[in-house]
C-alpha atoms as a PDB file:
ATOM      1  CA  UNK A   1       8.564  39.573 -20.598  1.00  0.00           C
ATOM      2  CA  UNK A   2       8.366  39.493 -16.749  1.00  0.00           C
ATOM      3  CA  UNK A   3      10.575  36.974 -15.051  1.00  0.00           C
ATOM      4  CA  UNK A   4       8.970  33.986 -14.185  1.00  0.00           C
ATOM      5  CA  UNK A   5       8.695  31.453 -11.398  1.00  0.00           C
ATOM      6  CA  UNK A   6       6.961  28.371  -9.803  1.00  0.00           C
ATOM      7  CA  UNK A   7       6.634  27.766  -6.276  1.00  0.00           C
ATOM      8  CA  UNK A   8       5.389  24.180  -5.072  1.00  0.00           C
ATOM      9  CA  UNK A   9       5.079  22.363  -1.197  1.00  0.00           C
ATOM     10  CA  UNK A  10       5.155  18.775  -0.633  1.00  0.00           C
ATOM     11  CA  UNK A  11       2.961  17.339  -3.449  1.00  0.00           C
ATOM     12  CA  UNK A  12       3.105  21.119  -4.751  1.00  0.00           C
ATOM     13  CA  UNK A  13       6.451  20.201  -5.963  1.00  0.00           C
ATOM     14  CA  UNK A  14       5.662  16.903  -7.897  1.00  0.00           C
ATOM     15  CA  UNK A  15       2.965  19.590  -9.603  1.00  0.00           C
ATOM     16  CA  UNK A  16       5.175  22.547  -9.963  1.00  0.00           C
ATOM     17  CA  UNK A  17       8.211  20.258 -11.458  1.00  0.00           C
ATOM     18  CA  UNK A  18       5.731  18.293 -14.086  1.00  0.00           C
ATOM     19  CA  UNK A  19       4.100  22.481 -14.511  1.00  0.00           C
ATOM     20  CA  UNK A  20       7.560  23.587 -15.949  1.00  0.00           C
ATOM     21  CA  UNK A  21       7.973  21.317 -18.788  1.00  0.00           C
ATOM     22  CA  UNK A  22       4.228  21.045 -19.492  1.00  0.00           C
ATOM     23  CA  UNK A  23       4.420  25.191 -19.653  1.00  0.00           C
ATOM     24  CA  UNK A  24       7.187  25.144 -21.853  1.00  0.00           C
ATOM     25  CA  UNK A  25       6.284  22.299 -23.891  1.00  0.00           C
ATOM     26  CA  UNK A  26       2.689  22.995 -24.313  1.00  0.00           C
ATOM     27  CA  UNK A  27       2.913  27.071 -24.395  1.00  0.00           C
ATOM     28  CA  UNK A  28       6.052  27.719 -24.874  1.00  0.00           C
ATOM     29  CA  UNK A  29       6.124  29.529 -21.797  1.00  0.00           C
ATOM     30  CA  UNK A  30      10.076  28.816 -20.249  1.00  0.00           C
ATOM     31  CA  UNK A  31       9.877  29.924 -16.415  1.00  0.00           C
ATOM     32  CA  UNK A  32      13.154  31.659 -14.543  1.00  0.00           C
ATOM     33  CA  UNK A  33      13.162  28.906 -12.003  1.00  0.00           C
ATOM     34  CA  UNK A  34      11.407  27.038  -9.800  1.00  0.00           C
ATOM     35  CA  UNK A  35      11.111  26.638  -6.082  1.00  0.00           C
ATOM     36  CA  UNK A  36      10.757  23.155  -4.532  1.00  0.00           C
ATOM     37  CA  UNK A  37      10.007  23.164  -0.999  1.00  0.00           C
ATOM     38  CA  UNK A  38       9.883  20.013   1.319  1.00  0.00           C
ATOM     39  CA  UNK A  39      10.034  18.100  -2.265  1.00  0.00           C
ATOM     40  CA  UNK A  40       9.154  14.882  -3.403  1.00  0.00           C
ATOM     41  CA  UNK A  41       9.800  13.860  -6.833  1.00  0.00           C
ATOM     42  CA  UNK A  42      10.155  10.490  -7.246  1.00  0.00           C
ATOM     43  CA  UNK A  43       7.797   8.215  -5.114  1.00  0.00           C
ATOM     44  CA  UNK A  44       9.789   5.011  -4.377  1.00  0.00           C
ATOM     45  CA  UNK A  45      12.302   7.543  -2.497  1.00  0.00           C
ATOM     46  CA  UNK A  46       9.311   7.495   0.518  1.00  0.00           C
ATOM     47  CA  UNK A  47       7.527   4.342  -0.216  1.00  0.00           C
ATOM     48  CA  UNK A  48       8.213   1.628   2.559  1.00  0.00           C
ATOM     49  CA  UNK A  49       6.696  -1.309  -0.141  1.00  0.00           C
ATOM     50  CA  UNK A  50       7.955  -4.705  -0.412  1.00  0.00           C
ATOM     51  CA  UNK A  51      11.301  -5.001  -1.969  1.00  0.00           C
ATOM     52  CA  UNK A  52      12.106  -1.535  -2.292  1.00  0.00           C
ATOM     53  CA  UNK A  53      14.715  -1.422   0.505  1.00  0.00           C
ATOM     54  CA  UNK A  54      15.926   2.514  -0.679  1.00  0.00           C
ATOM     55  CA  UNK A  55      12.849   4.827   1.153  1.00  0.00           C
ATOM     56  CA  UNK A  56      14.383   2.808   4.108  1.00  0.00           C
ATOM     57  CA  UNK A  57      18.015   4.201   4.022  1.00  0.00           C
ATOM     58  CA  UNK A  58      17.057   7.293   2.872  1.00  0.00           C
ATOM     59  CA  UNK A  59      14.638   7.981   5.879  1.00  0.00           C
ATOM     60  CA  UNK A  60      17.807   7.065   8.036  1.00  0.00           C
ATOM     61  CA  UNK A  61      19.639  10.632   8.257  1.00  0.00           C
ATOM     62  CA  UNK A  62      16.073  12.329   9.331  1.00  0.00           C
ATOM     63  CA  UNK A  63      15.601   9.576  11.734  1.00  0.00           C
ATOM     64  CA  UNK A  64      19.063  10.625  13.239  1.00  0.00           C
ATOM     65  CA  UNK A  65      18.239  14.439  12.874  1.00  0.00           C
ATOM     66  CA  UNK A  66      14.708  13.625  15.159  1.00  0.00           C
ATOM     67  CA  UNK A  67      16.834  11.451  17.638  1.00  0.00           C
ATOM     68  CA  UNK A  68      19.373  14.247  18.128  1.00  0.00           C
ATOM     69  CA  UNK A  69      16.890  16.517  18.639  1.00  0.00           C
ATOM     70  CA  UNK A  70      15.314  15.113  21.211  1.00  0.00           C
ATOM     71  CA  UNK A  71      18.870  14.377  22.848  1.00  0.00           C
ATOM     72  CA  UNK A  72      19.473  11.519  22.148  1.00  0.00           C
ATOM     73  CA  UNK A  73      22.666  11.679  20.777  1.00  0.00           C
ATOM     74  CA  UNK A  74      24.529  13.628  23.560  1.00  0.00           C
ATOM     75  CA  UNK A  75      25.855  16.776  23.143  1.00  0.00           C
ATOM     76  CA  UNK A  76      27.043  15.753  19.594  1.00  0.00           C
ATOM     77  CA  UNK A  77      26.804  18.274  16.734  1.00  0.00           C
ATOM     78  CA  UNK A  78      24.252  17.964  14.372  1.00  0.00           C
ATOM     79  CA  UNK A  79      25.539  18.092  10.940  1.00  0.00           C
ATOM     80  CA  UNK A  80      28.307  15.124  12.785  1.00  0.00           C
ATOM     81  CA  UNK A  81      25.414  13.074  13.144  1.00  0.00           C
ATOM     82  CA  UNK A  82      23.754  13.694   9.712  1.00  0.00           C
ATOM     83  CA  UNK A  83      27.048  12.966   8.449  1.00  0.00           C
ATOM     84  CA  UNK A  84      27.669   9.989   9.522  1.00  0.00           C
ATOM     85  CA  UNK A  85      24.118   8.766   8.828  1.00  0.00           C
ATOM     86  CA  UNK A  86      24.473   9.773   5.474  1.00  0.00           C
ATOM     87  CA  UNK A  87      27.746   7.839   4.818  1.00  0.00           C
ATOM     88  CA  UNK A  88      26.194   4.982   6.865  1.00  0.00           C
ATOM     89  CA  UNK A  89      22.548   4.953   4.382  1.00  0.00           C
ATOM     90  CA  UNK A  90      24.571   5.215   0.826  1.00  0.00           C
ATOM     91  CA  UNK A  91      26.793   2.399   1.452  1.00  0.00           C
ATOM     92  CA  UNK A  92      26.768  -0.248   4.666  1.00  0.00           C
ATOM     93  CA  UNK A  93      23.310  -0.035   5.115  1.00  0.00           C
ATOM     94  CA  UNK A  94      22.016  -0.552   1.951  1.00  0.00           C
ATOM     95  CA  UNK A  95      24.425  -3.020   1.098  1.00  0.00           C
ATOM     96  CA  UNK A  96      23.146  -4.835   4.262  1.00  0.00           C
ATOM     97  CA  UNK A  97      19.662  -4.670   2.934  1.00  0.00           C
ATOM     98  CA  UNK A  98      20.305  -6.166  -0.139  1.00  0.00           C
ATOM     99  CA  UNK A  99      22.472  -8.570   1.082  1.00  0.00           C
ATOM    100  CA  UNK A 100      18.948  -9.902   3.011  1.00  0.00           C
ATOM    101  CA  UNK A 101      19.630 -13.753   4.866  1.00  0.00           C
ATOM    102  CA  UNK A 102      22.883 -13.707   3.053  1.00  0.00           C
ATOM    103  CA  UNK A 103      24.302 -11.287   6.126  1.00  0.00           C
ATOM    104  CA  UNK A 104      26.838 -13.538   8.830  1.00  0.00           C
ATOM    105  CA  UNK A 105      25.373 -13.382  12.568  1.00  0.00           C
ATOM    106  CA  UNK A 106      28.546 -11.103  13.077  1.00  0.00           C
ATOM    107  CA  UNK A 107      27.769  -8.777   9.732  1.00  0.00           C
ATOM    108  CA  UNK A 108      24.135  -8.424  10.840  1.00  0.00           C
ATOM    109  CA  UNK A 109      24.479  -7.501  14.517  1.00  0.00           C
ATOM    110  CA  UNK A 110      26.848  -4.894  13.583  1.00  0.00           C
ATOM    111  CA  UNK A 111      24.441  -3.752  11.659  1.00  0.00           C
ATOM    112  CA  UNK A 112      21.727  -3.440  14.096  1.00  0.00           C
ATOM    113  CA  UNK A 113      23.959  -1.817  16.080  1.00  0.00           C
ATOM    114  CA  UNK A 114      24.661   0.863  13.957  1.00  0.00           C
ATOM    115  CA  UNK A 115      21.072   1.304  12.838  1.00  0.00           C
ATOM    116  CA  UNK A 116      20.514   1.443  16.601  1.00  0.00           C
ATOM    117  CA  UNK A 117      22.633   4.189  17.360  1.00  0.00           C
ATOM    118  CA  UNK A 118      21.953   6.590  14.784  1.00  0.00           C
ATOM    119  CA  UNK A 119      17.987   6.349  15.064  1.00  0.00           C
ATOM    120  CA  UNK A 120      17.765   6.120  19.114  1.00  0.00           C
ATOM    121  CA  UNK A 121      16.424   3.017  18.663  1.00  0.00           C
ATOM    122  CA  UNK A 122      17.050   0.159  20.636  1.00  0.00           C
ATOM    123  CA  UNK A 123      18.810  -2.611  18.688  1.00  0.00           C
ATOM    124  CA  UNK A 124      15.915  -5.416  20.364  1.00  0.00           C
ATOM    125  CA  UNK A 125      13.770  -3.372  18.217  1.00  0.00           C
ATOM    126  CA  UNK A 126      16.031  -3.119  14.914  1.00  0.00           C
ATOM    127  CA  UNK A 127      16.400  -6.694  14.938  1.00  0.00           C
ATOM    128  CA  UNK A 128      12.698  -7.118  15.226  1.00  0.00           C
ATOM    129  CA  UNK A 129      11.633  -5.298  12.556  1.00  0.00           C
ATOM    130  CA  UNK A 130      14.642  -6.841   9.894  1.00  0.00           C
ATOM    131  CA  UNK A 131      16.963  -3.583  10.159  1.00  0.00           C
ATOM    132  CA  UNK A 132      13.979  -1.875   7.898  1.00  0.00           C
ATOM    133  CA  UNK A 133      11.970   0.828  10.380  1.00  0.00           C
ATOM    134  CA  UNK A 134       9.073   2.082   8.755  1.00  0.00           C
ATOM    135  CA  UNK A 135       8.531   5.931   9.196  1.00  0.00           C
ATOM    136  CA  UNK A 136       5.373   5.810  11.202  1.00  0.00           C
ATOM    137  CA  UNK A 137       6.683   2.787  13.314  1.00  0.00           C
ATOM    138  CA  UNK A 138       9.913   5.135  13.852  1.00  0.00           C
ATOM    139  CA  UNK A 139       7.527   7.769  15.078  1.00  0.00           C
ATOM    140  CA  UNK A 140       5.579   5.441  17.809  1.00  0.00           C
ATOM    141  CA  UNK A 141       8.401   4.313  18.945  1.00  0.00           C
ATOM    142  CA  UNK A 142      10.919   6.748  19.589  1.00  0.00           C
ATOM    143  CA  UNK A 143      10.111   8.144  22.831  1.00  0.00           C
ATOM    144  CA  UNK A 144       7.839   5.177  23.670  1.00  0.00           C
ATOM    145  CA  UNK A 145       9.801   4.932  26.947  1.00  0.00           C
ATOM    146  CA  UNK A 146       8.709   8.751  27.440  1.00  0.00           C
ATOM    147  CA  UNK A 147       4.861   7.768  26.844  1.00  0.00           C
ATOM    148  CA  UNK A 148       5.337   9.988  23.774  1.00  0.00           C
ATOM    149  CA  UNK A 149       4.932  10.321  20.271  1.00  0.00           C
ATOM    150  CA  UNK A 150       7.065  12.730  17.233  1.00  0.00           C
ATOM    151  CA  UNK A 151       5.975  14.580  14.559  1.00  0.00           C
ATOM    152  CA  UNK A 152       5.856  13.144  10.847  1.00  0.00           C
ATOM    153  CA  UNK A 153       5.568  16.207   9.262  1.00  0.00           C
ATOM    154  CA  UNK A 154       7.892  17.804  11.684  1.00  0.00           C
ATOM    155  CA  UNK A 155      10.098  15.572  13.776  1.00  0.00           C
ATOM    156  CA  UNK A 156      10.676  18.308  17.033  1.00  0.00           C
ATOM    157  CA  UNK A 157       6.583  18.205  18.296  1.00  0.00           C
ATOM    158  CA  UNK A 158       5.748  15.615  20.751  1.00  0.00           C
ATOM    159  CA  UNK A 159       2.514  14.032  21.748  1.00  0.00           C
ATOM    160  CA  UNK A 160       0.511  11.657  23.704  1.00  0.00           C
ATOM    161  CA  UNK A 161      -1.367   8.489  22.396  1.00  0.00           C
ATOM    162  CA  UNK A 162      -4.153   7.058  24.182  1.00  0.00           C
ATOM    163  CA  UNK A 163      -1.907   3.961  23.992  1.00  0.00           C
ATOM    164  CA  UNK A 164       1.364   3.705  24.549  1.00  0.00           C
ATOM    165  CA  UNK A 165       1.767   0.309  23.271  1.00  0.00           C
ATOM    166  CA  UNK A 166      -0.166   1.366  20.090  1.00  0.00           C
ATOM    167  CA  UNK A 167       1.842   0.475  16.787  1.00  0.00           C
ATOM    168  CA  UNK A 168       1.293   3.429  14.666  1.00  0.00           C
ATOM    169  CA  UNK A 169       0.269   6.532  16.475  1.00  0.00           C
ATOM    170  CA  UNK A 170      -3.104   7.653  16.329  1.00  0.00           C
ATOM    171  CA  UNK A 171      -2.137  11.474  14.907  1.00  0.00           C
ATOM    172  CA  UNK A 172       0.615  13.168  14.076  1.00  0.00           C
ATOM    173  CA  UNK A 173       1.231  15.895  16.911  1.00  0.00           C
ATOM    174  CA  UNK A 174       3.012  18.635  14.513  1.00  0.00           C
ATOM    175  CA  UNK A 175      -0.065  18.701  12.415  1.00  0.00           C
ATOM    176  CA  UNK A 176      -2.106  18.921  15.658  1.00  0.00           C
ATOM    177  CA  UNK A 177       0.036  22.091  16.397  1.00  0.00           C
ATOM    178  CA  UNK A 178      -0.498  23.564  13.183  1.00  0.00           C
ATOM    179  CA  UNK A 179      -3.999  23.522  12.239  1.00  0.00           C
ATOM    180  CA  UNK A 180      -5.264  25.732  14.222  1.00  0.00           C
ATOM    181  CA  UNK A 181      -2.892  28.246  14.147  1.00  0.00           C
ATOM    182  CA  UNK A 182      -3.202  27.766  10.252  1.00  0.00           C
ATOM    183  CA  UNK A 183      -7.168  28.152   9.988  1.00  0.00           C
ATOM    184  CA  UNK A 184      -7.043  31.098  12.066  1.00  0.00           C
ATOM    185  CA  UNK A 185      -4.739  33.030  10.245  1.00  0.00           C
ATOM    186  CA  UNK A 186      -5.914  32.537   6.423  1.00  0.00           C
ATOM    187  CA  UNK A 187      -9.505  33.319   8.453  1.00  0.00           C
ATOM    188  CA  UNK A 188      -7.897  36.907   9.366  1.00  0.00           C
ATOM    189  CA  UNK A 189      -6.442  37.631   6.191  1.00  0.00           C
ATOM    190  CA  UNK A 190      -9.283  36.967   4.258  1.00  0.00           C
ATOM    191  CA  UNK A 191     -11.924  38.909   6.666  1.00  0.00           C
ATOM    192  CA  UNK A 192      -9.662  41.666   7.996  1.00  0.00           C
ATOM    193  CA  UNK A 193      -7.558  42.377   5.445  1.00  0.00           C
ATOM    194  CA  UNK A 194      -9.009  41.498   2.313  1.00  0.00           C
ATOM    195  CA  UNK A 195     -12.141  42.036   3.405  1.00  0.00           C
ATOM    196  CA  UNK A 196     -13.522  39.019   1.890  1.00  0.00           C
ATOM    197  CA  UNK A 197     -16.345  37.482   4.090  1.00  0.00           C
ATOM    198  CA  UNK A 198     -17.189  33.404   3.337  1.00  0.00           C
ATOM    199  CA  UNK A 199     -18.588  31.027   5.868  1.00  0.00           C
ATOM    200  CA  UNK A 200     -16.996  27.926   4.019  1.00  0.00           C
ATOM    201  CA  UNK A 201     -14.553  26.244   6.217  1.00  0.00           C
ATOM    202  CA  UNK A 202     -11.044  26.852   5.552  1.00  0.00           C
ATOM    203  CA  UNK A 203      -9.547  23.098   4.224  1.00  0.00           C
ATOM    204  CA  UNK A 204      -5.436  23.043   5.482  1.00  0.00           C
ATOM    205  CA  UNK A 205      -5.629  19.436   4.575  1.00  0.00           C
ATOM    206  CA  UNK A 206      -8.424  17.405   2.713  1.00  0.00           C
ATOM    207  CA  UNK A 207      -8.734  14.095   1.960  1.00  0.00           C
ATOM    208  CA  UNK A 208     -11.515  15.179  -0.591  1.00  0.00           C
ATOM    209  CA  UNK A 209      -8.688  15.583  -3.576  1.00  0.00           C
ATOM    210  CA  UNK A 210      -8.730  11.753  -2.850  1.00  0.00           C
ATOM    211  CA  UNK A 211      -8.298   9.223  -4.541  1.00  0.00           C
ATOM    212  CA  UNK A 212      -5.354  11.401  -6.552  1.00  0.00           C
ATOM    213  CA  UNK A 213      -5.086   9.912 -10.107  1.00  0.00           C
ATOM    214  CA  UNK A 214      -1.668   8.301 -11.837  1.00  0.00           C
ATOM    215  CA  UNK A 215      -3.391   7.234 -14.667  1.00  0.00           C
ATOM    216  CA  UNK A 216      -0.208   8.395 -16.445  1.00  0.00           C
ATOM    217  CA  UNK A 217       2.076   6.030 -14.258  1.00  0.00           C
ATOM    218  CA  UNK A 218       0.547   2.615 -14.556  1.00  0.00           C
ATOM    219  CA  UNK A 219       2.505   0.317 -14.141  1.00  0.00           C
ATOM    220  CA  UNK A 220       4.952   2.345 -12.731  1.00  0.00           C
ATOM    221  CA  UNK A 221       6.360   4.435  -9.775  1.00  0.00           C
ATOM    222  CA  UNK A 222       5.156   8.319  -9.970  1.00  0.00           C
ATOM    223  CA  UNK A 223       8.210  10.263 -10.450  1.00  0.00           C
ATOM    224  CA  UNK A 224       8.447  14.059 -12.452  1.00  0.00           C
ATOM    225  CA  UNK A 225      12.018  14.010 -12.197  1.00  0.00           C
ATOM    226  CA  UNK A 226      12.295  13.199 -15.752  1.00  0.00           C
ATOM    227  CA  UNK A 227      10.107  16.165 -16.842  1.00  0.00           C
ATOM    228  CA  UNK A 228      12.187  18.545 -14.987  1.00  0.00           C
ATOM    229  CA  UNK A 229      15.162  17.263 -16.580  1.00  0.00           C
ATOM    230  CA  UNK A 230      13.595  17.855 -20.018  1.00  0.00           C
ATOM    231  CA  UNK A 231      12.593  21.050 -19.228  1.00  0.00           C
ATOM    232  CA  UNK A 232      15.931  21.877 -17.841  1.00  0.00           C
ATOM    233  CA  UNK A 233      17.634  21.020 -21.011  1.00  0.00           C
ATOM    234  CA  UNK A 234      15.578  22.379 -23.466  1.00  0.00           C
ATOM    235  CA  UNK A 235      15.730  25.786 -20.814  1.00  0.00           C
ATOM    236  CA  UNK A 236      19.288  25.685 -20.108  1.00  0.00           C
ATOM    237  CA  UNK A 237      18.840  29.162 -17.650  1.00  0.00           C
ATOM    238  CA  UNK A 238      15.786  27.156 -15.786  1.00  0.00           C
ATOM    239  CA  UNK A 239      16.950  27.237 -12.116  1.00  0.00           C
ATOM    240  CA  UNK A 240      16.075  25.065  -9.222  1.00  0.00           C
ATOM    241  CA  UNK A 241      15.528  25.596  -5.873  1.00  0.00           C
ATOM    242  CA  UNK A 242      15.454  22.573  -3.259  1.00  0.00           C
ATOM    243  CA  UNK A 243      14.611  23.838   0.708  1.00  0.00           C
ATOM    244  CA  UNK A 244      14.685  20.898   2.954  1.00  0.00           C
ATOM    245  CA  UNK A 245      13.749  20.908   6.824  1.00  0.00           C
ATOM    246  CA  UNK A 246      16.329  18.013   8.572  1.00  0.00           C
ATOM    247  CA  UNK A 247      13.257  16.796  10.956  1.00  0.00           C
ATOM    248  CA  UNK A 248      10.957  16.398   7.986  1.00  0.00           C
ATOM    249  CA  UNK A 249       9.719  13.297   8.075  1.00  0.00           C
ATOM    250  CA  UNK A 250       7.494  13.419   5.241  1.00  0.00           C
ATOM    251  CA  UNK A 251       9.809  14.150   2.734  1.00  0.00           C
ATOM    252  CA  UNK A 252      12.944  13.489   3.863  1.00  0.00           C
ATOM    253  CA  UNK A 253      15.837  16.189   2.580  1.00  0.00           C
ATOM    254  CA  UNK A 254      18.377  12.754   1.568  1.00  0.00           C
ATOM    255  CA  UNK A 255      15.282  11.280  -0.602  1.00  0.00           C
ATOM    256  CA  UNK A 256      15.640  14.907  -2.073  1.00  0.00           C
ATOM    257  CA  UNK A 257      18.865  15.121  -2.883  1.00  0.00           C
ATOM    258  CA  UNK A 258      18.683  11.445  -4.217  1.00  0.00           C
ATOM    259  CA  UNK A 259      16.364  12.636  -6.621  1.00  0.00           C
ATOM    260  CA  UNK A 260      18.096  15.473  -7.843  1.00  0.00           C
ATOM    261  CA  UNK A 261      21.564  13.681  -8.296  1.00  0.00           C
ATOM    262  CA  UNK A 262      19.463  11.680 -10.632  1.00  0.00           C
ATOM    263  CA  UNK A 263      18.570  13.966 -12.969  1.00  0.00           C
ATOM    264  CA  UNK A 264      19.445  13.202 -16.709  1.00  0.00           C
ATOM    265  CA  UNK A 265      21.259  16.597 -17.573  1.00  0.00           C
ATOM    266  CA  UNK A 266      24.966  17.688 -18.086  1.00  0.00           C
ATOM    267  CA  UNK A 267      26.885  18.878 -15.418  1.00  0.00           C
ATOM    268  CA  UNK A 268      26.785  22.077 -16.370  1.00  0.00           C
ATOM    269  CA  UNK A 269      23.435  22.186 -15.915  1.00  0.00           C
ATOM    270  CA  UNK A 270      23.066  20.269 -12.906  1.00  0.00           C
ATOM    271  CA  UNK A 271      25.038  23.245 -11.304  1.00  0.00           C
ATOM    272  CA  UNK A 272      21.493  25.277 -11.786  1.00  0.00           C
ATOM    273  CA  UNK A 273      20.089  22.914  -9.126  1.00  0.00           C
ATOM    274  CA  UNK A 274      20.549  24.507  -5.256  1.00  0.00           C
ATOM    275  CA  UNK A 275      20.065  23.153  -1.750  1.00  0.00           C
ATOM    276  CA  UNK A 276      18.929  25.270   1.172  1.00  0.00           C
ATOM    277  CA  UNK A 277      18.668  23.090   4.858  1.00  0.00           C
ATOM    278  CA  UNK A 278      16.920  24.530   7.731  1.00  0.00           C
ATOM    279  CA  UNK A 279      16.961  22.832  11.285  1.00  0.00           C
ATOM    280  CA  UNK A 280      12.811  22.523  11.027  1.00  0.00           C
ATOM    281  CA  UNK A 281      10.711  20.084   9.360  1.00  0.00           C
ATOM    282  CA  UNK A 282       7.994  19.742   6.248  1.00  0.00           C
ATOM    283  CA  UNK A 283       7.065  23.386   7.222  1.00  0.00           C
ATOM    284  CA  UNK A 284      10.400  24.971   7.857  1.00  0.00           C
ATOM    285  CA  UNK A 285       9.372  28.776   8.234  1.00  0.00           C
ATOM    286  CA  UNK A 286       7.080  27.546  11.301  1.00  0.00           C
ATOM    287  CA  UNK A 287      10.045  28.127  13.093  1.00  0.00           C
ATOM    288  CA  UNK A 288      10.938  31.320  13.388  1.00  0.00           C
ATOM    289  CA  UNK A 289      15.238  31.487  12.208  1.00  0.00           C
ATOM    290  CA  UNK A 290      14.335  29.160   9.787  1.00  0.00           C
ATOM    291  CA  UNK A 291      11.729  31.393   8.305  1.00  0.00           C
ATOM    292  CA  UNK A 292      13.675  34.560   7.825  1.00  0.00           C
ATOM    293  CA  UNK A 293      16.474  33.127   6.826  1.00  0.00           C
ATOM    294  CA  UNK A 294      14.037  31.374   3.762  1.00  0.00           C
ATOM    295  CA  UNK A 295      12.505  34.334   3.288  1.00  0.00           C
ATOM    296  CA  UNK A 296      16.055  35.914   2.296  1.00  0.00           C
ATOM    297  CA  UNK A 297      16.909  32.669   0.381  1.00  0.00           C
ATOM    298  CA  UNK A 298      14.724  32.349  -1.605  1.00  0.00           C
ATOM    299  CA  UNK A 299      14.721  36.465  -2.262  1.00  0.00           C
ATOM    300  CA  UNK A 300      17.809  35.893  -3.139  1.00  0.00           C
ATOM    301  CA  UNK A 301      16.998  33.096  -5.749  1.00  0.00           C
ATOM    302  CA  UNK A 302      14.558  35.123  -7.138  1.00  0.00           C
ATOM    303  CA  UNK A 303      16.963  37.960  -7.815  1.00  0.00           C
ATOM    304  CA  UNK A 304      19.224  35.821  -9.269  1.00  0.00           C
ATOM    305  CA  UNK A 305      22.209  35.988  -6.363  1.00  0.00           C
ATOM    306  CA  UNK A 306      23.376  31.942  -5.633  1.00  0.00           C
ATOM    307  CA  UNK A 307      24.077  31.881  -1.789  1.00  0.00           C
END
């Protein structure tokens, strides 16, 4: 009779969303709510594949979160510059895209422009690459002038490449600052305070869950979105929790809310659905505001108060 609740990261939320309705529908076990953090629940919102133009515009506000980070958008506020990226990505831009050869000369270098100016790009390179910037590409070539490199999973870390004319960088310098940091620490808990001794070597990230099977999708685009709909409806008290980090640049938080505002429910239970936003990236509570002021969000979830 104990409340219940999931918490998923990053793929952990594709698992903990399908988990609800699977729980419910299977066991008939209905959870309190669930906790989506750095959240990705439909695929083709990050998948840069041919003819699917949307991961491109709604990459476009993190791309203008990492550029203003790293000053280059003045002394403009940030949640300005999200704005206007935002309005920019859900209307001009992908109209734009879909508009393909069909743009004038005049309609497409305004575009550029504007693609230009919210991603710190220069507009050469917009126009090279057919006003789509893959995320990786966007990461190389940022602060190329700088000899640098951003973070994917967290858009504020720089690094160096052993080429700076390299296409795609070689790693991704916020996971180069975690992992150690990580290994250490789960290390210490488990010798020194759990007391639990094991030479194995601590995995952060493996590619030995690899190849990941979607059996289930052939054919089709992964997304759970639908299953956490159904288990939202048949659980009308089911709550949802959405953090996003604004320099994540593996999920981004518009690609999240996308996904949410496409949930088949009523309104009136789309109101169970919640956003938090923390000026970090895939792993928010690395920084340190950002991770007290989750850790009292999503206390407050828990207990039931809506910020």
């Amino acid at each position: 009779m104990s409340p219940k609740f999931l918490a998923g990261e990053s793929y952990g939320t594709v698992r903990a969303a399908g988990l609800a309705h699977h729980l419910q529908s299977r066991y008939g076990m209905y959870l309190n709510g669930v906790m989506l953090i750095s959240s990705v629940l439909d695929f083709v919102t990050g998948e840069f594949n041919e003819g699917n133009d949307l991961a491109y515009a709604l990459y476009l506000p993190t791309y203008a979160a990492i550029a203003h980070y790293h000053g280059l958008h003045g002394d403009r506020p940030l949640a300005e510059v999200l704005r206007e990226a935002e309005e920019f990505a859900e209307r001009d831009y992908l109209w734009a895209l879909a508009r393909g050869n069909r743009l004038t000369p005049e309609q497409r270098a305004a575009t550029v422009a504007r693609i230009a100016a919210l991603t710190g790009l220069s507009e050469d390179y917009v126009d090279r690459v057919n006003l789509r910037i893959e995320h990786i590409r966007f990461f190389t070539e940022l602060l190329r002038s700088r000899r640098l490199v951003v973070g994917r999973l967290d858009g504020r870390f720089t690094g160096w490449d052993p080429d700076a004319g390299r296409e795609h960088f070689a790693a991704d310098p916020s996971m180069n600052a975690i992992m150690g940091p990580y290994g250490a620490a789960l290390n210490h808990y488990l010798r020194t305070e759990l007391n639990y001794a094991n030479d194995l070597p601590y995995e952060v990230l493996t590619s030995r869950v690899h190849p990941w099977s979607f059996k289930e999708f052939e054919g089709a685009h992964v997304t759970v979105v639908d299953k956490l709909a159904a288990a939202m409806r048949a659980n009308p008290h089911l709550r949802v929790h959405v953090a996003c980090g604004y320099h994540d640049g593996a999920t981004p938080y518009y690609a999240a809310e996308h996904a949410l505002a496409h949930l088949p429910v009523p309104a009136e239970l789309a109101r169970n659905v919640e956003f938090t936003y923390y000026e970090a990236g895939h792993m928010m509570y690395v920084h340190e505001p950002s991770r007290l002021r989750q850790s009292a969000d999503l206390a407050a979830f828990v207990i039931g108060e809506h910020a």
